[in-house]
C-alpha atoms as a PDB file:
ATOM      1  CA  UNK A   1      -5.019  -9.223 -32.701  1.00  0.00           C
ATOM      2  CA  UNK A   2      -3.816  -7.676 -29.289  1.00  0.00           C
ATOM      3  CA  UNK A   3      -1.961  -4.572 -29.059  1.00  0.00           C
ATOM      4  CA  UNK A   4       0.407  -4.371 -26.873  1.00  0.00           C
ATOM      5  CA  UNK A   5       2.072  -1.072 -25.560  1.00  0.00           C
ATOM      6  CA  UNK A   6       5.908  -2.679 -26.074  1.00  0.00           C
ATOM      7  CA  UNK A   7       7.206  -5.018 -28.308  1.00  0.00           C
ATOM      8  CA  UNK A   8       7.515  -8.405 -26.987  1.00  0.00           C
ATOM      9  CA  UNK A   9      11.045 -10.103 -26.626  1.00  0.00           C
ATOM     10  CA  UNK A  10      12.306 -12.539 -28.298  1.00  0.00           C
ATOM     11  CA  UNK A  11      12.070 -15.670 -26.063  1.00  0.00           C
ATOM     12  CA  UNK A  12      14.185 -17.899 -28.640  1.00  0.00           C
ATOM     13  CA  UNK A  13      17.025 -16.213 -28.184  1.00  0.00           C
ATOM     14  CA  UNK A  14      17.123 -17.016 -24.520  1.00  0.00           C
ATOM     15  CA  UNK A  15      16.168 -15.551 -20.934  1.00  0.00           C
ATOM     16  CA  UNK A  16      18.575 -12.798 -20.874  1.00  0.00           C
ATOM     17  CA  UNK A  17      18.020 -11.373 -24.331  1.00  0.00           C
ATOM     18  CA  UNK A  18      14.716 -11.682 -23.465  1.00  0.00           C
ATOM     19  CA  UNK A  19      15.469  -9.537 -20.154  1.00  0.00           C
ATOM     20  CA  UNK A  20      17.523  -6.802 -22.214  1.00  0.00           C
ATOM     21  CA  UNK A  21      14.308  -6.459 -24.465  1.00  0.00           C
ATOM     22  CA  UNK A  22      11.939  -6.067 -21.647  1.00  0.00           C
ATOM     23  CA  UNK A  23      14.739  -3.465 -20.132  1.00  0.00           C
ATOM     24  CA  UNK A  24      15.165  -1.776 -23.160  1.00  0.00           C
ATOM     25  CA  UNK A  25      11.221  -1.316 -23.670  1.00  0.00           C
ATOM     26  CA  UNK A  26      10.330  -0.552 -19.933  1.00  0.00           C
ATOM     27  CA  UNK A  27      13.329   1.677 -17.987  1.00  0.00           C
ATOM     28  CA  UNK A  28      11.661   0.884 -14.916  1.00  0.00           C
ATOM     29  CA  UNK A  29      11.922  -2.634 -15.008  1.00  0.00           C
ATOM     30  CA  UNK A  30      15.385  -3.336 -13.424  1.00  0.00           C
ATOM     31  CA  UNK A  31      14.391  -1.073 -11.214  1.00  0.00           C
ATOM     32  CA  UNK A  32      11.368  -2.470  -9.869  1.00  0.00           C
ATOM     33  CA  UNK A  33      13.057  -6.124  -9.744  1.00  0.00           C
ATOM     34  CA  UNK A  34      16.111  -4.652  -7.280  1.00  0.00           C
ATOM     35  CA  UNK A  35      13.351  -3.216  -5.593  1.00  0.00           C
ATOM     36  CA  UNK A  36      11.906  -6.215  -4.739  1.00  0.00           C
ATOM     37  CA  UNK A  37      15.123  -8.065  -4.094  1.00  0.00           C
ATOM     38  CA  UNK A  38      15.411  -5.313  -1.594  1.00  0.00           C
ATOM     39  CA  UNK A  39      11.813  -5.614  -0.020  1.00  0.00           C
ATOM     40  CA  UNK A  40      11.698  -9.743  -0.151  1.00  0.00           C
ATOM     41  CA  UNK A  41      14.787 -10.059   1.551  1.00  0.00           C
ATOM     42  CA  UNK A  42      14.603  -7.298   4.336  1.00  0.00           C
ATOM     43  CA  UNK A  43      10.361  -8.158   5.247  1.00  0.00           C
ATOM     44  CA  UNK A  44      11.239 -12.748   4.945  1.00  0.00           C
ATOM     45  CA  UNK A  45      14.477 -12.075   7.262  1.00  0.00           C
ATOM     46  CA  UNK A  46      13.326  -9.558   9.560  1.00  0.00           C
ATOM     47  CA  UNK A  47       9.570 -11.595  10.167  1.00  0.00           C
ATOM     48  CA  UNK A  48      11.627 -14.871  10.396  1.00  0.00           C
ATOM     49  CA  UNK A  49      13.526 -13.741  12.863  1.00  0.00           C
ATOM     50  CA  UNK A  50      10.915 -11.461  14.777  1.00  0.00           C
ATOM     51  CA  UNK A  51       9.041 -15.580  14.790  1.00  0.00           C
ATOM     52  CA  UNK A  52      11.766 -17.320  15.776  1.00  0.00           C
ATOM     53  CA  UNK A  53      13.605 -15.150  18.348  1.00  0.00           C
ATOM     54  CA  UNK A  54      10.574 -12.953  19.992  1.00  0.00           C
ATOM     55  CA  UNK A  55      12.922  -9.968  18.197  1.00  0.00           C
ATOM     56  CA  UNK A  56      13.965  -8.995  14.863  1.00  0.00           C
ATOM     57  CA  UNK A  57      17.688  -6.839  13.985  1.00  0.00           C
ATOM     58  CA  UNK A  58      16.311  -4.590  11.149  1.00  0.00           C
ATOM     59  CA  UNK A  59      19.648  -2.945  11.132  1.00  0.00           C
ATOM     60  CA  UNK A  60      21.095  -6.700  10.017  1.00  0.00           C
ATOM     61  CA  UNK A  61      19.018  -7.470   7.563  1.00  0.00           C
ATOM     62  CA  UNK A  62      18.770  -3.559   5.339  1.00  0.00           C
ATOM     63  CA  UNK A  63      22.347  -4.521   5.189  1.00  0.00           C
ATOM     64  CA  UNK A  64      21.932  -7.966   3.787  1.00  0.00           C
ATOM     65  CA  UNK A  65      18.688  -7.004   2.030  1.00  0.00           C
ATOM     66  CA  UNK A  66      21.460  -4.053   0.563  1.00  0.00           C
ATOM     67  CA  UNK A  67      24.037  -6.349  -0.248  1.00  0.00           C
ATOM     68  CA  UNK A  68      21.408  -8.463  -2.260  1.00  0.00           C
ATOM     69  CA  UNK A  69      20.531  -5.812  -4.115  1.00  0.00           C
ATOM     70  CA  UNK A  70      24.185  -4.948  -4.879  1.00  0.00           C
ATOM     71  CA  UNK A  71      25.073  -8.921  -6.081  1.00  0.00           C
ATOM     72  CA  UNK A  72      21.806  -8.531  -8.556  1.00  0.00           C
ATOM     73  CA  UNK A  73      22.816  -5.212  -9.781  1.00  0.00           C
ATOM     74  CA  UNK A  74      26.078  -6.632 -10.514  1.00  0.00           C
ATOM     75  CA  UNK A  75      24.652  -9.891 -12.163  1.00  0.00           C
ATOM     76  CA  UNK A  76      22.745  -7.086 -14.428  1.00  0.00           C
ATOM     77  CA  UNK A  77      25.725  -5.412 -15.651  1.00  0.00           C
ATOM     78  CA  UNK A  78      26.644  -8.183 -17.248  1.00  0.00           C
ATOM     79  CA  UNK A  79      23.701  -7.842 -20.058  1.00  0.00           C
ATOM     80  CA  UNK A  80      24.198  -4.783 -22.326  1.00  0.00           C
ATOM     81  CA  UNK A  81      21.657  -2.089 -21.942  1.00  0.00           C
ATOM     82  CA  UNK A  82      20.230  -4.111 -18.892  1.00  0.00           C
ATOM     83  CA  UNK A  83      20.695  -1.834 -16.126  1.00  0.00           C
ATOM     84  CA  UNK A  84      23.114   1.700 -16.432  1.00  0.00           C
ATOM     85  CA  UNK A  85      25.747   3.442 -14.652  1.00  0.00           C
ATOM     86  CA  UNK A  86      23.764   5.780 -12.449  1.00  0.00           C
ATOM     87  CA  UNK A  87      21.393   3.185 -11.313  1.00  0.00           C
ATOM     88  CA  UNK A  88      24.412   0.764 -10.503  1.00  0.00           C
ATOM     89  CA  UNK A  89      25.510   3.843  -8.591  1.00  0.00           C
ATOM     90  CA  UNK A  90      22.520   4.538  -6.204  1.00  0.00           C
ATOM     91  CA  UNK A  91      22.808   0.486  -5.480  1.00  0.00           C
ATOM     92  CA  UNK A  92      25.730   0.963  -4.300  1.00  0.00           C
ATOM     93  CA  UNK A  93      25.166   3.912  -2.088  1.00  0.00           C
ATOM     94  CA  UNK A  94      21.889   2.207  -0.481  1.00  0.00           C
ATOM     95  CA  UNK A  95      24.124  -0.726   0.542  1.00  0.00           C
ATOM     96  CA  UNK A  96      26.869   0.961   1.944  1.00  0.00           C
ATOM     97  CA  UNK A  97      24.526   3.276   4.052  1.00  0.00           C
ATOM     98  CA  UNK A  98      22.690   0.101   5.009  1.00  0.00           C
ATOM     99  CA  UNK A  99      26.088  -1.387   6.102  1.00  0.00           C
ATOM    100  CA  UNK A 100      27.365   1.697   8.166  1.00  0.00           C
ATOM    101  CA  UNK A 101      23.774   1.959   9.755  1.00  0.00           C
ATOM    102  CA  UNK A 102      24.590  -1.749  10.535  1.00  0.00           C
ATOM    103  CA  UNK A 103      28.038  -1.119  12.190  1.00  0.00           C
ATOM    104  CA  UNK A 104      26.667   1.565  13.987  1.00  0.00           C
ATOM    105  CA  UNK A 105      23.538  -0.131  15.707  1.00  0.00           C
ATOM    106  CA  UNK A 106      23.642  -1.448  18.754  1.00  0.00           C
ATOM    107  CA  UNK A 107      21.608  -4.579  18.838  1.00  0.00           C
ATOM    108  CA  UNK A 108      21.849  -7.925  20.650  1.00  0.00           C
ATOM    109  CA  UNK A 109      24.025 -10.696  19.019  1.00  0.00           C
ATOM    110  CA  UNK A 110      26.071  -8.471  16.820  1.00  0.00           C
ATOM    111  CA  UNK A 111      29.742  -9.000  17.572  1.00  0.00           C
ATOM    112  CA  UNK A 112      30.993  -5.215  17.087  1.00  0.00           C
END
């Protein structure tokens, strides 16, 4: 018999309650998966572009790679216990300072 350090969820109760039990279990695990919204986004856009165009906006894409984040945290609130208040919170502040670093940049093809 393996022993496992958490309980595991119930999977026939569906994905999310299967989500919420993981969350509940291991804090860090909303956490980690906005994290990697975050990363996936801003690295896959920015080396797309940097391929494509010989140059890559990084300003452009923390702010998209923040708003990502943002949308998922939000999609998280929905479950209870899935992701809390203060988290939600620091979401929100890395996406606005990602979109006011944004505005403020100076980089070709932006319209500002």
């Amino acid at each position: 018999m393996t022993n496992y350090l958490f309980d595991q969820p119930n999977l026939t109760a569906g994905i999310d309650d299967a989500f919420i039990s993981t969350a509940t279990n291991v804090p860090a695990f909303p956490v980690m998966i906005l994290v990697f919204v975050f990363v996936l986004v801003f690295i896959g856009g920015s080396n797309n572009e940097k391929r494509r165009k010989g140059f890559s906006d990084y300003p452009f894409w923390a702010a998209l790679s923040g708003l990502s984040m943002f949308m998922v945290a939000l999609l998280m609130t929905l479950g209870d216990g899935m992701i809390n208040l203060t988290t939600l919170g620091i979401v929100t502040a890395i996406a606005i300072l990602c979109g006011v670093w944004f505005l403020m940049s100076n980089q070709k093809g932006e319209l500002l």
